[in-house]
N, C-alpha and C. Protein backbone atom coordinates (compact mmCIF):
# COMPACT_ATOMS: atom_id res chain seq x y z
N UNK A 1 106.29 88.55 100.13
CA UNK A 1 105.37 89.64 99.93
C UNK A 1 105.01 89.77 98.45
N UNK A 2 106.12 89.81 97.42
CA UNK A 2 106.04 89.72 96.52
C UNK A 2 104.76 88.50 95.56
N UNK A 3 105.30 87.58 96.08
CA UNK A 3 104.17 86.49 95.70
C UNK A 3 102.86 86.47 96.24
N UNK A 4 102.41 86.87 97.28
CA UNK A 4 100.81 87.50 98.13
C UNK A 4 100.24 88.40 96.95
N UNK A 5 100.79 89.55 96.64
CA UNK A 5 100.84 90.34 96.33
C UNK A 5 100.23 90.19 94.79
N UNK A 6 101.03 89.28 94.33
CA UNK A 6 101.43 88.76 92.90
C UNK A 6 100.05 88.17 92.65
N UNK A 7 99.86 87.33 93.67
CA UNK A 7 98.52 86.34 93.53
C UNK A 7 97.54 86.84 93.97
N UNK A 8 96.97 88.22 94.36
CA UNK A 8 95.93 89.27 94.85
C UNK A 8 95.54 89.56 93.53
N UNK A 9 96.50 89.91 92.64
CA UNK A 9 96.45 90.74 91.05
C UNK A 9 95.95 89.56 90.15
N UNK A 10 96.64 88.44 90.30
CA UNK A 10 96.71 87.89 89.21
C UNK A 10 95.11 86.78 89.18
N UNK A 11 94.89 86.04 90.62
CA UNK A 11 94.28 84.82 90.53
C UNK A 11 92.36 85.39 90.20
N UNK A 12 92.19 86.34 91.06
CA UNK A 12 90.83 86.90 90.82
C UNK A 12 90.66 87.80 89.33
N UNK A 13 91.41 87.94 88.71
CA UNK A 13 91.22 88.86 87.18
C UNK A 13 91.19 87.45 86.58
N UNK A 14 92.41 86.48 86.88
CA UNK A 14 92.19 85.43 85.50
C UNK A 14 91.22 84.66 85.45
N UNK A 15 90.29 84.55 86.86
CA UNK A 15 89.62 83.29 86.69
C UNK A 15 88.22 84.57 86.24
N UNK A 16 87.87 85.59 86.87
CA UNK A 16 87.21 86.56 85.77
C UNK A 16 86.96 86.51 84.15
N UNK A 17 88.16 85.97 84.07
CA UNK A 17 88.42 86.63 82.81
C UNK A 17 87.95 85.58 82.12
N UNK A 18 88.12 84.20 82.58
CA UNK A 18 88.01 82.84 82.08
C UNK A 18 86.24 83.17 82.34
N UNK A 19 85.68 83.25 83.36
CA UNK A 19 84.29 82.93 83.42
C UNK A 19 83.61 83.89 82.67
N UNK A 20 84.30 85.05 82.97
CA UNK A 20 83.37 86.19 81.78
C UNK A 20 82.71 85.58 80.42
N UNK A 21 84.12 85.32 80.16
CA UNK A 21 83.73 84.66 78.89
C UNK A 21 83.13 83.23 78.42
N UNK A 22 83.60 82.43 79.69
CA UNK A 22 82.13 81.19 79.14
C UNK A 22 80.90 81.95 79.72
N UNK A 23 80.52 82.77 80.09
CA UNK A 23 79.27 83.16 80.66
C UNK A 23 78.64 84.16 79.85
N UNK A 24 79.47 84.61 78.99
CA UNK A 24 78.88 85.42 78.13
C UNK A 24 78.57 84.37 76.82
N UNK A 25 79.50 83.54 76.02
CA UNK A 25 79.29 82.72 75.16
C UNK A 25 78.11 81.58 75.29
N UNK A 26 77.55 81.19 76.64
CA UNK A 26 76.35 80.49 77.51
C UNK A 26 75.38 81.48 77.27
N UNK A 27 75.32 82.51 77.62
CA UNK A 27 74.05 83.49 77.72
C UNK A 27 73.79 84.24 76.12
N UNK A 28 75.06 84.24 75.42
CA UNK A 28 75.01 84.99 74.47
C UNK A 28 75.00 86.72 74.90
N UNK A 29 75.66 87.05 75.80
CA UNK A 29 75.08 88.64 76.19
C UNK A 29 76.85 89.12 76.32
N UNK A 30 77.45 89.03 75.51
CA UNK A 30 78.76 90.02 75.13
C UNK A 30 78.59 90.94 75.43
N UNK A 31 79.56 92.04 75.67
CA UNK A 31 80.68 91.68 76.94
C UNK A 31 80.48 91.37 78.37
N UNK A 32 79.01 91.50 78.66
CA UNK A 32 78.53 91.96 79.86
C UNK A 32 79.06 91.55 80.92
N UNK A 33 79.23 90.33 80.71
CA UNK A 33 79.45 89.03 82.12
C UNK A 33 81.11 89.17 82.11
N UNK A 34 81.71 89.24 81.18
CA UNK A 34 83.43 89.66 81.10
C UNK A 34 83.91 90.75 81.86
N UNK A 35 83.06 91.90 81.91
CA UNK A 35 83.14 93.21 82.05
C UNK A 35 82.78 93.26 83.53
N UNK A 36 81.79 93.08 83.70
CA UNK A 36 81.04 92.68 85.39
C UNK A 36 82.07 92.03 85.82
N UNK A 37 82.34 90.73 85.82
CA UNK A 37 83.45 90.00 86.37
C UNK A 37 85.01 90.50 86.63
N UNK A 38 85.13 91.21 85.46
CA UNK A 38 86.34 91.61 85.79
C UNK A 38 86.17 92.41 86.48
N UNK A 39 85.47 93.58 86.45
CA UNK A 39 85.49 94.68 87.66
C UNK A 39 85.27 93.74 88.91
N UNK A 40 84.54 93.26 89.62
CA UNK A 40 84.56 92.80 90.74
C UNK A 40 86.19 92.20 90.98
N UNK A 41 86.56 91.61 90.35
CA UNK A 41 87.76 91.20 90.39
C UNK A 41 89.23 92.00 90.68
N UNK A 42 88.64 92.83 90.14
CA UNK A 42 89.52 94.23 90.35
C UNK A 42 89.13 94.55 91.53
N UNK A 43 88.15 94.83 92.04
CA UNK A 43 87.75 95.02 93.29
C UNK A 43 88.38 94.14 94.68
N UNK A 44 88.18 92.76 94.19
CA UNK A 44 87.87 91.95 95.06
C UNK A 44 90.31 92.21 95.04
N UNK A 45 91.10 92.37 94.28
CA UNK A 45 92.17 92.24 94.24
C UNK A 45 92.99 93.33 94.85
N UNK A 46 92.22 94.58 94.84
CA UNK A 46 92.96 95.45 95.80
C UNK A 46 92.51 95.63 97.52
N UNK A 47 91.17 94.47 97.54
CA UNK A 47 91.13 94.59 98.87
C UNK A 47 92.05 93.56 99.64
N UNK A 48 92.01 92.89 98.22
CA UNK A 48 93.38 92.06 99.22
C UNK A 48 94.81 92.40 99.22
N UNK A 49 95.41 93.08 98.69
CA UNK A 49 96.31 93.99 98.53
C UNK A 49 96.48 94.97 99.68
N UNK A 50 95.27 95.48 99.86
CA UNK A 50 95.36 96.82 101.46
C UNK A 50 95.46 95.74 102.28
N UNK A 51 95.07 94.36 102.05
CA UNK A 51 94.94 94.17 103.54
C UNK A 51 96.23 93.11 103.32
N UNK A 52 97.19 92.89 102.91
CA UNK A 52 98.51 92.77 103.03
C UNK A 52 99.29 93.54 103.16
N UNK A 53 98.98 94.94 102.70
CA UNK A 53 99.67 96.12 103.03
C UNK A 53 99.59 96.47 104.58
N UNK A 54 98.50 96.06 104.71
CA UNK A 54 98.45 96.60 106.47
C UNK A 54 99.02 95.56 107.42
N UNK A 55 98.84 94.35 106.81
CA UNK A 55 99.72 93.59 107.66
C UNK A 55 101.29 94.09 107.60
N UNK A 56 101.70 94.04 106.59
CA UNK A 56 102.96 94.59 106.86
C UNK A 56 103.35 95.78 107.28
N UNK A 57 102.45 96.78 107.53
CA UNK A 57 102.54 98.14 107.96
C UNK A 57 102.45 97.69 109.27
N UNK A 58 102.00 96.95 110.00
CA UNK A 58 101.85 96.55 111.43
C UNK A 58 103.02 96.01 111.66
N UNK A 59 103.12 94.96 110.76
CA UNK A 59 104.96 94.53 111.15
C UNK A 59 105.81 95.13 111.39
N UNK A 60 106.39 96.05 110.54
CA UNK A 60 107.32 97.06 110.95
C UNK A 60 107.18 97.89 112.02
N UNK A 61 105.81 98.29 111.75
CA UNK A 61 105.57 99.28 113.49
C UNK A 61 106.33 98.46 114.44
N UNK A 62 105.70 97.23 114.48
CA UNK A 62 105.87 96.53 115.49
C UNK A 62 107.38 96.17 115.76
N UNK A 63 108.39 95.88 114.50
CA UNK A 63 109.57 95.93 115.11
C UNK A 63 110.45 97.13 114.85
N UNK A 64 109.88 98.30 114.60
CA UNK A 64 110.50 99.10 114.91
C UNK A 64 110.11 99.91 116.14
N UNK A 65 109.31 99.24 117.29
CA UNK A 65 108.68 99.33 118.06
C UNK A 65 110.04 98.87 119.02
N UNK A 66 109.74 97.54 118.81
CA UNK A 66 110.98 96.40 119.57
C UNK A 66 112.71 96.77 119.70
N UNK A 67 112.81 97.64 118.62
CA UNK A 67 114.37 98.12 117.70
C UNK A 67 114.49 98.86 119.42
N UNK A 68 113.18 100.23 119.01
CA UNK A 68 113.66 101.06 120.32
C UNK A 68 113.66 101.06 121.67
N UNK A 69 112.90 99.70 121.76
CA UNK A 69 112.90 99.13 123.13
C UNK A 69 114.35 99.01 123.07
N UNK A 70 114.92 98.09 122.33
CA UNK A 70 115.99 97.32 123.08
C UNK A 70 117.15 98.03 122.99
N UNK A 71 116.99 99.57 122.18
CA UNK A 71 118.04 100.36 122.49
C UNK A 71 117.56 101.29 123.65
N UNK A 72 116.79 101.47 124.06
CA UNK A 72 116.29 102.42 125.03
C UNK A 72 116.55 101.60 126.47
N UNK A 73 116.81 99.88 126.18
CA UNK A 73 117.12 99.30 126.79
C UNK A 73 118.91 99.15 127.29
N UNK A 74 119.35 99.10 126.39
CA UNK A 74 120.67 99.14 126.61
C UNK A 74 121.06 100.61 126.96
N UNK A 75 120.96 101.39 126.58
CA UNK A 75 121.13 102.87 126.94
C UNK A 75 120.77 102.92 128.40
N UNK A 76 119.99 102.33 128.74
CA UNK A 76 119.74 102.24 130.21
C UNK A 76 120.60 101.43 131.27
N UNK A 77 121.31 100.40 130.50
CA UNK A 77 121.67 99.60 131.02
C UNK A 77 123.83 100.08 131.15
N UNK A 78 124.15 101.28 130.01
CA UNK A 78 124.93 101.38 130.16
C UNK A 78 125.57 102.82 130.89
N UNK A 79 124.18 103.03 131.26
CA UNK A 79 124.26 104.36 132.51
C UNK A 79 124.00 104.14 133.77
């Protein structure tokens, strides 16, 4: 999780960060293309973030779903 997570933050800001700046030094139009880029990047990094968060928010539902089956199961089984 840690590493998903890690690489949501990290891979879309750096390569931002890298193009901002040949794209501004190409156009000559400081900071603009740095600034633009990175925000999208920022953008584009917490949507991937919610949507690892929700996978794992489903996971757990899901086995703490299973947990109370199989005690609701045995409880049944020892009455």
């Amino acid at each position: 999780m840690f590493a998903n997570v890690s690489g949501w933050i990290a891979c879309p800001i750096i390569i931002a960060l890298f193009v901002g700046k040949w794209l501004d030094k190409k156009y000559n139009s400081e900071p603009w293309f740095f600034i633009g880029l990175t925000a999208i990047a920022f953008t584009i990094s917490i949507g991937g973030i919610l949507k690892i968060l929700m996978k794992y928010l489903k996971d757990i539902e899901k086995e703490a779903k299973e947990k109370k089956d199989l005690l609701n199961k045995d409880e049944n089984l020892n009455n």
